[in-house]
PDB file of N, CA and C in Angstrom:
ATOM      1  N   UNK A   1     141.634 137.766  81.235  1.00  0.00           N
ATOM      2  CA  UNK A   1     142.125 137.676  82.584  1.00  0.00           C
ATOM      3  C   UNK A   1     141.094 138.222  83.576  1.00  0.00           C
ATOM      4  N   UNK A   2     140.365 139.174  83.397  1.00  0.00           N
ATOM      5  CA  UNK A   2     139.510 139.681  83.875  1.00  0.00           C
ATOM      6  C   UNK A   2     138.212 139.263  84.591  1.00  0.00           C
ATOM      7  N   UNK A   3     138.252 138.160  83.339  1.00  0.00           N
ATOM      8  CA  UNK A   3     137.010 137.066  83.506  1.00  0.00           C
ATOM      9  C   UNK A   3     136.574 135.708  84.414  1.00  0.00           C
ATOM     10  N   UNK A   4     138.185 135.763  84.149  1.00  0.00           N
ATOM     11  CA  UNK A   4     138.953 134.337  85.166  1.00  0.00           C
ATOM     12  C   UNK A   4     139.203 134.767  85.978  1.00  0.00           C
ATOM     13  N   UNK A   5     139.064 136.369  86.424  1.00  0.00           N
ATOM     14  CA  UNK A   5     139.199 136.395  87.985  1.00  0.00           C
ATOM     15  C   UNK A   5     138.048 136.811  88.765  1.00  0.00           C
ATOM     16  N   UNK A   6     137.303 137.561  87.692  1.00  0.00           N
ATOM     17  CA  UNK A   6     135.443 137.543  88.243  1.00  0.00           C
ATOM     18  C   UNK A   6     135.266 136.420  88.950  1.00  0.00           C
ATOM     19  N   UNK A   7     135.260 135.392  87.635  1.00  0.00           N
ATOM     20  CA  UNK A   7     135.122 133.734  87.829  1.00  0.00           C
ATOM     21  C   UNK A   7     135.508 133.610  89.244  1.00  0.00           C
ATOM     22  N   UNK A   8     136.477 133.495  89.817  1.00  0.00           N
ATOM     23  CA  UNK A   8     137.251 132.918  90.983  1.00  0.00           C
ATOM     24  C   UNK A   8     136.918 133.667  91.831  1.00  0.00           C
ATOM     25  N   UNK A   9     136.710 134.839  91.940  1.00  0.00           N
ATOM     26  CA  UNK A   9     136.021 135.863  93.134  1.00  0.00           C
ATOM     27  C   UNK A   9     134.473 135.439  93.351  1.00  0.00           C
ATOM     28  N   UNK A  10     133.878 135.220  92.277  1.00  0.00           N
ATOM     29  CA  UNK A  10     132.397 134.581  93.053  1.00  0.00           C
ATOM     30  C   UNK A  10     132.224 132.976  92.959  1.00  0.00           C
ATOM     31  N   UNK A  11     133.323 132.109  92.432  1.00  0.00           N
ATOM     32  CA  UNK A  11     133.289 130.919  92.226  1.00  0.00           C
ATOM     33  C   UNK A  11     132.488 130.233  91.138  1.00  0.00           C
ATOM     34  N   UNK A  12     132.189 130.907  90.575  1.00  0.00           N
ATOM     35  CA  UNK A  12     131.528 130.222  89.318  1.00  0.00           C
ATOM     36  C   UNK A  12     131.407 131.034  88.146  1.00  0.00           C
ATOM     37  N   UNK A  13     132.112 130.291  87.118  1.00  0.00           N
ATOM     38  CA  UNK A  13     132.700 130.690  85.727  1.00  0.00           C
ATOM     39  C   UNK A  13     131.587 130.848  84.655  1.00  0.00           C
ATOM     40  N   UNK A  14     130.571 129.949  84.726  1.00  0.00           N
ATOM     41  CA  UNK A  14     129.648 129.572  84.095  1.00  0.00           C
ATOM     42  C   UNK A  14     128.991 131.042  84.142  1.00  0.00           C
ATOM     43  N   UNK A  15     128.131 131.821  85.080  1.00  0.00           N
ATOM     44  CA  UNK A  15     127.865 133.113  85.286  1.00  0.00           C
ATOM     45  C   UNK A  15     128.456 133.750  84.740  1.00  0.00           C
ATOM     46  N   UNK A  16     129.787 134.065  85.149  1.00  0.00           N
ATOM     47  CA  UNK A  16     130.476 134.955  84.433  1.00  0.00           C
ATOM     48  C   UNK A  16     130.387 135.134  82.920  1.00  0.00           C
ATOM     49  N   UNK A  17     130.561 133.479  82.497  1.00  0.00           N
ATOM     50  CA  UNK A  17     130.801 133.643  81.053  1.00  0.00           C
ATOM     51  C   UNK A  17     129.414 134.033  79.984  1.00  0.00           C
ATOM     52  N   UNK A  18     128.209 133.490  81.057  1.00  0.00           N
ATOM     53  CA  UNK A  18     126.903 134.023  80.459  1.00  0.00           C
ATOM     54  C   UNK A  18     126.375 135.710  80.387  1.00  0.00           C
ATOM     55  N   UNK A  19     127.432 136.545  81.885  1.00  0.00           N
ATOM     56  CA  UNK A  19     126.934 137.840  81.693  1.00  0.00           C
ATOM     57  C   UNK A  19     127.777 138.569  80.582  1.00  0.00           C
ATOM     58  N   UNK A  20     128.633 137.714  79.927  1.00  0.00           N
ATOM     59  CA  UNK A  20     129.617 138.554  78.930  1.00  0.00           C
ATOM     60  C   UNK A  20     129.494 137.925  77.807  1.00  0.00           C
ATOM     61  N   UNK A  21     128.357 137.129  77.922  1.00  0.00           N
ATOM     62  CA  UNK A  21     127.850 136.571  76.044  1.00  0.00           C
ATOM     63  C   UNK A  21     128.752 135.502  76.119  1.00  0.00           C
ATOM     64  N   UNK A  22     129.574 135.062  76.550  1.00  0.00           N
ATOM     65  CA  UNK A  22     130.759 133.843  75.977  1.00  0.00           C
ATOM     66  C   UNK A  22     129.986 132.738  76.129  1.00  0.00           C
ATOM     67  N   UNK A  23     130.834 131.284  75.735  1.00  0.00           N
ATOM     68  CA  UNK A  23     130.379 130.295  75.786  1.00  0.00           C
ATOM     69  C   UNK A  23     130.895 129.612  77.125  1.00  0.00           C
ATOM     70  N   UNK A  24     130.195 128.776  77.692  1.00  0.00           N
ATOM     71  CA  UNK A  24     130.926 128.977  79.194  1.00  0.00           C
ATOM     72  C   UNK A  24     132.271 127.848  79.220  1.00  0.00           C
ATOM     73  N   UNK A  25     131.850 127.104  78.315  1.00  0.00           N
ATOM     74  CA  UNK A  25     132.939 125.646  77.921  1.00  0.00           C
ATOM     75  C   UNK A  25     134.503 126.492  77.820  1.00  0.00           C
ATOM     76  N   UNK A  26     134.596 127.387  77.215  1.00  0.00           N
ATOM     77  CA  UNK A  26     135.552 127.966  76.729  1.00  0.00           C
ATOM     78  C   UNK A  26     136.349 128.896  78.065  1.00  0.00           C
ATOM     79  N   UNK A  27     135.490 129.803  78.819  1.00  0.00           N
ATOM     80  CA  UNK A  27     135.866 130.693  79.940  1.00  0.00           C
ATOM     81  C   UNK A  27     136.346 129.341  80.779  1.00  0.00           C
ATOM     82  N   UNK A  28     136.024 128.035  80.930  1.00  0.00           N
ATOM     83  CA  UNK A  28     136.026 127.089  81.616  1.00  0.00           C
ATOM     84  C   UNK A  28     137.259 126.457  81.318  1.00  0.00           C
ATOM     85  N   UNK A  29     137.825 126.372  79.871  1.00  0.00           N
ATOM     86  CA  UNK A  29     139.275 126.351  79.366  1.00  0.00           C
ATOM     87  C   UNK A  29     140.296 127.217  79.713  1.00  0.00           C
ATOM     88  N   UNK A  30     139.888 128.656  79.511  1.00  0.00           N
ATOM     89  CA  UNK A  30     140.715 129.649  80.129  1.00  0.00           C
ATOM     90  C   UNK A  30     141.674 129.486  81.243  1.00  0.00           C
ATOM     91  N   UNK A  31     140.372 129.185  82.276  1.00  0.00           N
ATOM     92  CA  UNK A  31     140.485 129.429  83.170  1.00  0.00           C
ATOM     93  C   UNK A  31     141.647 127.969  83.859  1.00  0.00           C
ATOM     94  N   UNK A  32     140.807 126.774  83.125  1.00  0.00           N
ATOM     95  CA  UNK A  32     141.960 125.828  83.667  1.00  0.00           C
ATOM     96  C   UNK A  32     143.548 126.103  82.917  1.00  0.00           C
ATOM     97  N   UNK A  33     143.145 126.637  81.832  1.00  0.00           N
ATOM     98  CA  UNK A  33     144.928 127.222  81.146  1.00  0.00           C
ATOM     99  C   UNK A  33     145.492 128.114  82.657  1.00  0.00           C
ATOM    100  N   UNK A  34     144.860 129.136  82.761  1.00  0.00           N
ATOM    101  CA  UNK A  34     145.419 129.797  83.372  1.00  0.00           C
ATOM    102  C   UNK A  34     145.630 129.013  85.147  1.00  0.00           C
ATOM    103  N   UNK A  35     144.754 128.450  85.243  1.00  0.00           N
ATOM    104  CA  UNK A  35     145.078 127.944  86.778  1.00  0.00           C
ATOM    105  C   UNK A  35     146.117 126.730  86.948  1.00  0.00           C
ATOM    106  N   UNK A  36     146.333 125.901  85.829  1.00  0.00           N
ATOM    107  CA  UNK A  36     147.056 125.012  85.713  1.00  0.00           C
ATOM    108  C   UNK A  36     146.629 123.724  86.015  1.00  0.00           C
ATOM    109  N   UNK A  37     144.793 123.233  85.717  1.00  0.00           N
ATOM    110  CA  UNK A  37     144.220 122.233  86.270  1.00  0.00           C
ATOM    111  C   UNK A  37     143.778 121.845  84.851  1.00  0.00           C
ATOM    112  N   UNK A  38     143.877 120.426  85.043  1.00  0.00           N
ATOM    113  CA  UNK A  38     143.381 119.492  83.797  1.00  0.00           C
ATOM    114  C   UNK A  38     141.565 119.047  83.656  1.00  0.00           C
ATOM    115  N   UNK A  39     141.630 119.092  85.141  1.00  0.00           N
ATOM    116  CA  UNK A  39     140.302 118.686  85.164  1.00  0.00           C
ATOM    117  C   UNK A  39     139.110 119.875  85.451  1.00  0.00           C
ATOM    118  N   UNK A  40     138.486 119.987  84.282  1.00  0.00           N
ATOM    119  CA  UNK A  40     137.407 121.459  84.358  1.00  0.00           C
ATOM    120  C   UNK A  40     136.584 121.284  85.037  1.00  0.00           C
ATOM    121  N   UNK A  41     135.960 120.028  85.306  1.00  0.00           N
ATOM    122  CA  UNK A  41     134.614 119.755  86.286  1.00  0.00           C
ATOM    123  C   UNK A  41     134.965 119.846  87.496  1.00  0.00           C
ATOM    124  N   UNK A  42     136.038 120.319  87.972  1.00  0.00           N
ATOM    125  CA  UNK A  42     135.862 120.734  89.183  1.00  0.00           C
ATOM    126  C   UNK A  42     136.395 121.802  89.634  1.00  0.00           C
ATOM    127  N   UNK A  43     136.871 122.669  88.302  1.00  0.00           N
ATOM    128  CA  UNK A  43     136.980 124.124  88.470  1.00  0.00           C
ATOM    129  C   UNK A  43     136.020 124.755  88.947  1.00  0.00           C
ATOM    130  N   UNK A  44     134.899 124.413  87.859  1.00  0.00           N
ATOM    131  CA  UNK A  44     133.434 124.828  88.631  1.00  0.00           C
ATOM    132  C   UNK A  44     131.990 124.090  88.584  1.00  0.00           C
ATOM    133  N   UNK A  45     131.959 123.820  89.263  1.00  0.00           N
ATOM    134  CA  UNK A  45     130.656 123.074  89.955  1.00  0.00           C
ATOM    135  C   UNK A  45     129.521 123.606  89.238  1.00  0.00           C
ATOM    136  N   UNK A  46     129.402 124.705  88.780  1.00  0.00           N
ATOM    137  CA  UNK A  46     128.279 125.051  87.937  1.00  0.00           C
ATOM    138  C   UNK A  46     127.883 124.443  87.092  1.00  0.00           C
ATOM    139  N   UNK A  47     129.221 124.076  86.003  1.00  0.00           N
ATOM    140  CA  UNK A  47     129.688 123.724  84.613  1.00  0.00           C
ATOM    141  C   UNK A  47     128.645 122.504  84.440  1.00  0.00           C
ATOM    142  N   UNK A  48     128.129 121.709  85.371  1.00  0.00           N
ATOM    143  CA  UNK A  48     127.590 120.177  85.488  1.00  0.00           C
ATOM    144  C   UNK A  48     126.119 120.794  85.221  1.00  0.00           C
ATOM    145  N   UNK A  49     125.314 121.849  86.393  1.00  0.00           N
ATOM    146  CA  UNK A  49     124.265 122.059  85.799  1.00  0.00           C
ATOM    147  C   UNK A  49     123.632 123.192  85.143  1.00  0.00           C
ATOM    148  N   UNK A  50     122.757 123.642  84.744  1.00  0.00           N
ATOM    149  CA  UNK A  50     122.653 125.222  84.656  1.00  0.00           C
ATOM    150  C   UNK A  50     122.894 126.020  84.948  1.00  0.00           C
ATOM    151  N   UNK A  51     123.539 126.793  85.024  1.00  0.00           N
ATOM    152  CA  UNK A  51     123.414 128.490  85.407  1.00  0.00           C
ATOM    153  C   UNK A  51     122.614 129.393  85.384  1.00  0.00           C
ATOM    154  N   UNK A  52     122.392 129.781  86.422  1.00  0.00           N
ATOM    155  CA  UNK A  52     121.459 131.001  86.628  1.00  0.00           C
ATOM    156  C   UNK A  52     120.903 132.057  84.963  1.00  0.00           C
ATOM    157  N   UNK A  53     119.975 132.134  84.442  1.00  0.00           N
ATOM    158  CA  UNK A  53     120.262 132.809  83.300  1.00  0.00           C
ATOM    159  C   UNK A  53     120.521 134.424  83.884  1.00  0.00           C
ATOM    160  N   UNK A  54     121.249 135.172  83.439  1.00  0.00           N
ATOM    161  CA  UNK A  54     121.305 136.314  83.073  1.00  0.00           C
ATOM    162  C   UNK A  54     121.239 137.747  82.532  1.00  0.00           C
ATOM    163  N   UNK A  55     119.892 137.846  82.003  1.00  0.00           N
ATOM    164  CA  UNK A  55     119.521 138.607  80.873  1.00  0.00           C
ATOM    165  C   UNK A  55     120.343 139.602  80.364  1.00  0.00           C
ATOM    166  N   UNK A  56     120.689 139.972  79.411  1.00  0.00           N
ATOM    167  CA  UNK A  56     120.955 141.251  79.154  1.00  0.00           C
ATOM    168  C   UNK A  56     120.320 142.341  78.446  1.00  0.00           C
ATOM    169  N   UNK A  57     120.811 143.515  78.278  1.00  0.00           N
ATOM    170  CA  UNK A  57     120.028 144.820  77.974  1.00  0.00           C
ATOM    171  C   UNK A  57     119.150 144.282  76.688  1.00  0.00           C
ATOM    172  N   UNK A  58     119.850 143.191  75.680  1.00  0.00           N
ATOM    173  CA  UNK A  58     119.367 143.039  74.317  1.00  0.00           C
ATOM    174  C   UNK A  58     118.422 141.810  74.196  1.00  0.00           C
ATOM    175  N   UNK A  59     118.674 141.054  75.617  1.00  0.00           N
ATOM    176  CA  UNK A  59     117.585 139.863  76.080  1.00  0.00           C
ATOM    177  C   UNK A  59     115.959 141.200  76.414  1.00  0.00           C
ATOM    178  N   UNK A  60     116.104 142.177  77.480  1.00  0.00           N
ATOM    179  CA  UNK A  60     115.333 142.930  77.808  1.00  0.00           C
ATOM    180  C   UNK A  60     114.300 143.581  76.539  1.00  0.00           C
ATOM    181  N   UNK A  61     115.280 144.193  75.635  1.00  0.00           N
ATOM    182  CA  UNK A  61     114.657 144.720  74.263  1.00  0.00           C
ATOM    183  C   UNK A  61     114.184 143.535  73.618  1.00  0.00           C
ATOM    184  N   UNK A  62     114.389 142.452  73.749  1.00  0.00           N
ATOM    185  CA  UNK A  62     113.487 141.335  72.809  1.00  0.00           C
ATOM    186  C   UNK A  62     112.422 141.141  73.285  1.00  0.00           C
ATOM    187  N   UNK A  63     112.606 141.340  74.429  1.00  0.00           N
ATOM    188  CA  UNK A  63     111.205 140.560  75.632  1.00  0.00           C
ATOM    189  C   UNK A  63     110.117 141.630  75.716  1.00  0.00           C
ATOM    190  N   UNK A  64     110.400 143.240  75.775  1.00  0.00           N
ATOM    191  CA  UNK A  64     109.690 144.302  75.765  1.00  0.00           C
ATOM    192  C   UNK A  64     109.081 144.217  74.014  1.00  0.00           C
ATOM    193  N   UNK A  65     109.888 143.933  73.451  1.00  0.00           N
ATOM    194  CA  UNK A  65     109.310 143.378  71.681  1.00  0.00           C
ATOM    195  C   UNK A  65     108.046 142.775  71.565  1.00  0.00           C
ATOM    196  N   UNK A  66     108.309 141.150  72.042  1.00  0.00           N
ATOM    197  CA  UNK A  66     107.893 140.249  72.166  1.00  0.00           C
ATOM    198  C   UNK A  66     106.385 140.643  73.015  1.00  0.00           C
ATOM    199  N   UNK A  67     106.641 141.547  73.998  1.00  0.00           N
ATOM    200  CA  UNK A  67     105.378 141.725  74.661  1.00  0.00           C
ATOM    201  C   UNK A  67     104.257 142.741  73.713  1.00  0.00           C
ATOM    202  N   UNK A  68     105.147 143.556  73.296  1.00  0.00           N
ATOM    203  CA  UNK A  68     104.409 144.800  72.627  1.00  0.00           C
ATOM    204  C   UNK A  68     103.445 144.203  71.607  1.00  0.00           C
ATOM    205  N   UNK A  69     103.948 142.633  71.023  1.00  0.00           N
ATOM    206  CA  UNK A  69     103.573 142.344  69.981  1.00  0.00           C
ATOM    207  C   UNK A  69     102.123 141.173  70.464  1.00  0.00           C
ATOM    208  N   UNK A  70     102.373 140.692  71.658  1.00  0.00           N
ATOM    209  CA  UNK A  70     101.284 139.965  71.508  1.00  0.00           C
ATOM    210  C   UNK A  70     100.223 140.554  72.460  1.00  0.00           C
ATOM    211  N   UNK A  71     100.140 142.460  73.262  1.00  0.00           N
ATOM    212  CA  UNK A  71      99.303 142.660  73.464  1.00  0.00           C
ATOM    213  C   UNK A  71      98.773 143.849  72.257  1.00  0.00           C
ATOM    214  N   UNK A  72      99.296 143.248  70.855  1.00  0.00           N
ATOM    215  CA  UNK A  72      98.185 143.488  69.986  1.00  0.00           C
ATOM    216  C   UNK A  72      97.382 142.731  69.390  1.00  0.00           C
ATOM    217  N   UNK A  73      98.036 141.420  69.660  1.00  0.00           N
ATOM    218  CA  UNK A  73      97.289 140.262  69.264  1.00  0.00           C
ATOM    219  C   UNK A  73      96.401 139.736  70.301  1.00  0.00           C
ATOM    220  N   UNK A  74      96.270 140.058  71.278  1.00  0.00           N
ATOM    221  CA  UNK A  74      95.365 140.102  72.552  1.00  0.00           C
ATOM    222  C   UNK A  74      94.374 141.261  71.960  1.00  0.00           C
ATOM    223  N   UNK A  75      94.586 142.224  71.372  1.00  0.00           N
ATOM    224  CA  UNK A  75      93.612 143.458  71.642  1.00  0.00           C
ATOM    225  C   UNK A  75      92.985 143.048  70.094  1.00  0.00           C
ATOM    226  N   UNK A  76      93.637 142.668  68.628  1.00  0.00           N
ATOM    227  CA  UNK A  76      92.967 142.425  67.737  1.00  0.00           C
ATOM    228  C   UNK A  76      92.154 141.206  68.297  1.00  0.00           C
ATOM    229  N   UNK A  77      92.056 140.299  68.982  1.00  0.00           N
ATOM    230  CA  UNK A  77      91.340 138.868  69.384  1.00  0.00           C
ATOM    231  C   UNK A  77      90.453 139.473  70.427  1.00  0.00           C
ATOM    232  N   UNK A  78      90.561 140.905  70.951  1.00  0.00           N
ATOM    233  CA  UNK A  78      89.165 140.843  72.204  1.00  0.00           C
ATOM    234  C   UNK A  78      88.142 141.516  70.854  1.00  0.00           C
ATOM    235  N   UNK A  79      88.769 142.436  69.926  1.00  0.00           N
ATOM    236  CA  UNK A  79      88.091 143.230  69.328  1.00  0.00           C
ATOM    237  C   UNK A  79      87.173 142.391  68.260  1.00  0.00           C
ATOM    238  N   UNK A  80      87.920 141.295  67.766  1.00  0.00           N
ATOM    239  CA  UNK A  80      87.042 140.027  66.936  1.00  0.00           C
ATOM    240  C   UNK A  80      86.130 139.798  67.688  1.00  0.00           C
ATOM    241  N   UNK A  81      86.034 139.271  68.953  1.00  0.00           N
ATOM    242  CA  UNK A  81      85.236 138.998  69.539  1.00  0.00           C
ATOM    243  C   UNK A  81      84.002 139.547  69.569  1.00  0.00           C
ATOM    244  N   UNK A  82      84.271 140.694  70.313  1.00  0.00           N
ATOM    245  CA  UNK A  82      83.224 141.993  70.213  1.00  0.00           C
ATOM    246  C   UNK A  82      82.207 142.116  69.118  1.00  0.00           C
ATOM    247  N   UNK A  83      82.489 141.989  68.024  1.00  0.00           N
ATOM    248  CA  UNK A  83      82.868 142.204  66.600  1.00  0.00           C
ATOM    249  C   UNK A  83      81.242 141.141  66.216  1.00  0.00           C
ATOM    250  N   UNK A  84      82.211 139.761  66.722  1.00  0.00           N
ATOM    251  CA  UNK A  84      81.426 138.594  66.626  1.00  0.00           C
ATOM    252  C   UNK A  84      80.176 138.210  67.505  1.00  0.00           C
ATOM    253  N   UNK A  85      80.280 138.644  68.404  1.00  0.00           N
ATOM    254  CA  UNK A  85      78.849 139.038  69.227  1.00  0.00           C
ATOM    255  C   UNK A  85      77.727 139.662  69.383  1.00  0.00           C
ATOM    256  N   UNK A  86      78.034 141.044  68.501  1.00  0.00           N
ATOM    257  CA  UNK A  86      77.579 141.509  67.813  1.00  0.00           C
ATOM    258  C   UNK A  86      76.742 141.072  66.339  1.00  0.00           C
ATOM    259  N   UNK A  87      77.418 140.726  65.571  1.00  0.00           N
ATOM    260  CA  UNK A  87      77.210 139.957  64.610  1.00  0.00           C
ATOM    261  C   UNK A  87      76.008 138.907  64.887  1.00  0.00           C
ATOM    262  N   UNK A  88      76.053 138.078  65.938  1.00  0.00           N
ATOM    263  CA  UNK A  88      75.127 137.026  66.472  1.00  0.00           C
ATOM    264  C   UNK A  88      73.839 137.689  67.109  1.00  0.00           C
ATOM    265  N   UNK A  89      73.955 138.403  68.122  1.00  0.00           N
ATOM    266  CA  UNK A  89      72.966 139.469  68.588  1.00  0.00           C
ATOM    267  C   UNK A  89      72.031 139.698  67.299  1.00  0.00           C
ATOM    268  N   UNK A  90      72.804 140.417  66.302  1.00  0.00           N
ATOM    269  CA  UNK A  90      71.975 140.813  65.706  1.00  0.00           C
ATOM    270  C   UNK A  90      70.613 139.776  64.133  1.00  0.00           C
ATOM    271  N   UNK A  91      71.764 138.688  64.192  1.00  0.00           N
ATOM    272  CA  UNK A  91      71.416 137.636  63.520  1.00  0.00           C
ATOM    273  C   UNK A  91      70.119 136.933  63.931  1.00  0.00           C
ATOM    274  N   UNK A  92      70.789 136.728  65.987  1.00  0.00           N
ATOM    275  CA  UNK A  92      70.025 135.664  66.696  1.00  0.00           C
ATOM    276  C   UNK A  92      69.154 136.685  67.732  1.00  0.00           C
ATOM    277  N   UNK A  93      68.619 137.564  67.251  1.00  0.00           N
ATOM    278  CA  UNK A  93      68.358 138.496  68.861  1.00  0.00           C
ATOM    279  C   UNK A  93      67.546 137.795  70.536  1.00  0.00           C
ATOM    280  N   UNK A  94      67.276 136.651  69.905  1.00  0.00           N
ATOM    281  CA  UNK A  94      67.010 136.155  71.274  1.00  0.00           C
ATOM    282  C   UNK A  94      68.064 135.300  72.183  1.00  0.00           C
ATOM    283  N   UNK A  95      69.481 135.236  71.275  1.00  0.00           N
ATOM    284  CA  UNK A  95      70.428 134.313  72.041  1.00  0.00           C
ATOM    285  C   UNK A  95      70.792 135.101  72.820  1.00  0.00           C
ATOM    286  N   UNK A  96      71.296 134.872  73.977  1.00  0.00           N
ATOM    287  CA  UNK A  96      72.284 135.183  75.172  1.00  0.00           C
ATOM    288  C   UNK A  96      73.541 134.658  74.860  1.00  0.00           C
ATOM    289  N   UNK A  97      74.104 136.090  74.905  1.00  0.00           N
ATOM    290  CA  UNK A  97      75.419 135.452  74.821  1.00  0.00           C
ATOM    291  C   UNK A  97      76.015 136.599  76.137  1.00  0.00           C
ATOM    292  N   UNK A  98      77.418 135.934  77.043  1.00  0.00           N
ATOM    293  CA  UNK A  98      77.749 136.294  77.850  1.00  0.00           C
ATOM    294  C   UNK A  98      79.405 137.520  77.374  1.00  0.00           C
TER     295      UNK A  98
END
């Protein structure tokens, strides 16, 4: 009930049902149960296209993950580099390398 009245206080269900993990098809059923309308597509206007995404705290911890992980794979790939330039320098000592 709670949800379906979020829903109706900012007009769109779809939001709602994304900041509380649900599926929005379903808050979108609810809600026509509870309002007494057959037709969902025009409960909410959202329902047709995307919704705003929403992140949550456990979207945040994936993404802070996700980052942690590829600026080590950034820092093992500058350090190859290095690595490999070296390597050539000392092979080729007259190449230029930048």
């Amino acid at each position: 009930m709670d949800i379906i009245r979020k829903g109706k206080e900012i007009g769109n269900f779809t939001a709602v049902a994304r900041q509380h993990e649900l599926d929005p098809k379903m808050v979108l059923r609810w809600a026509a149960k509870e309002l007494n309308r057959k037709d969902v597509d025009q409960l909410d206007g959202a329902s047709k296209r995307q919704a705003a995404f929403i992140p949550t705290a456990e979207d945040f911890k994936q993404l802070e993950h996700e980052n942690e992980k590829l600026k080590k794979l950034l820092a093992e790939q500058a350090l190859e580099r290095e690595i490999l330039k070296d390597l050539l320098k000392k092979t080729n000592p007259n190449l230029r390398i930048k």
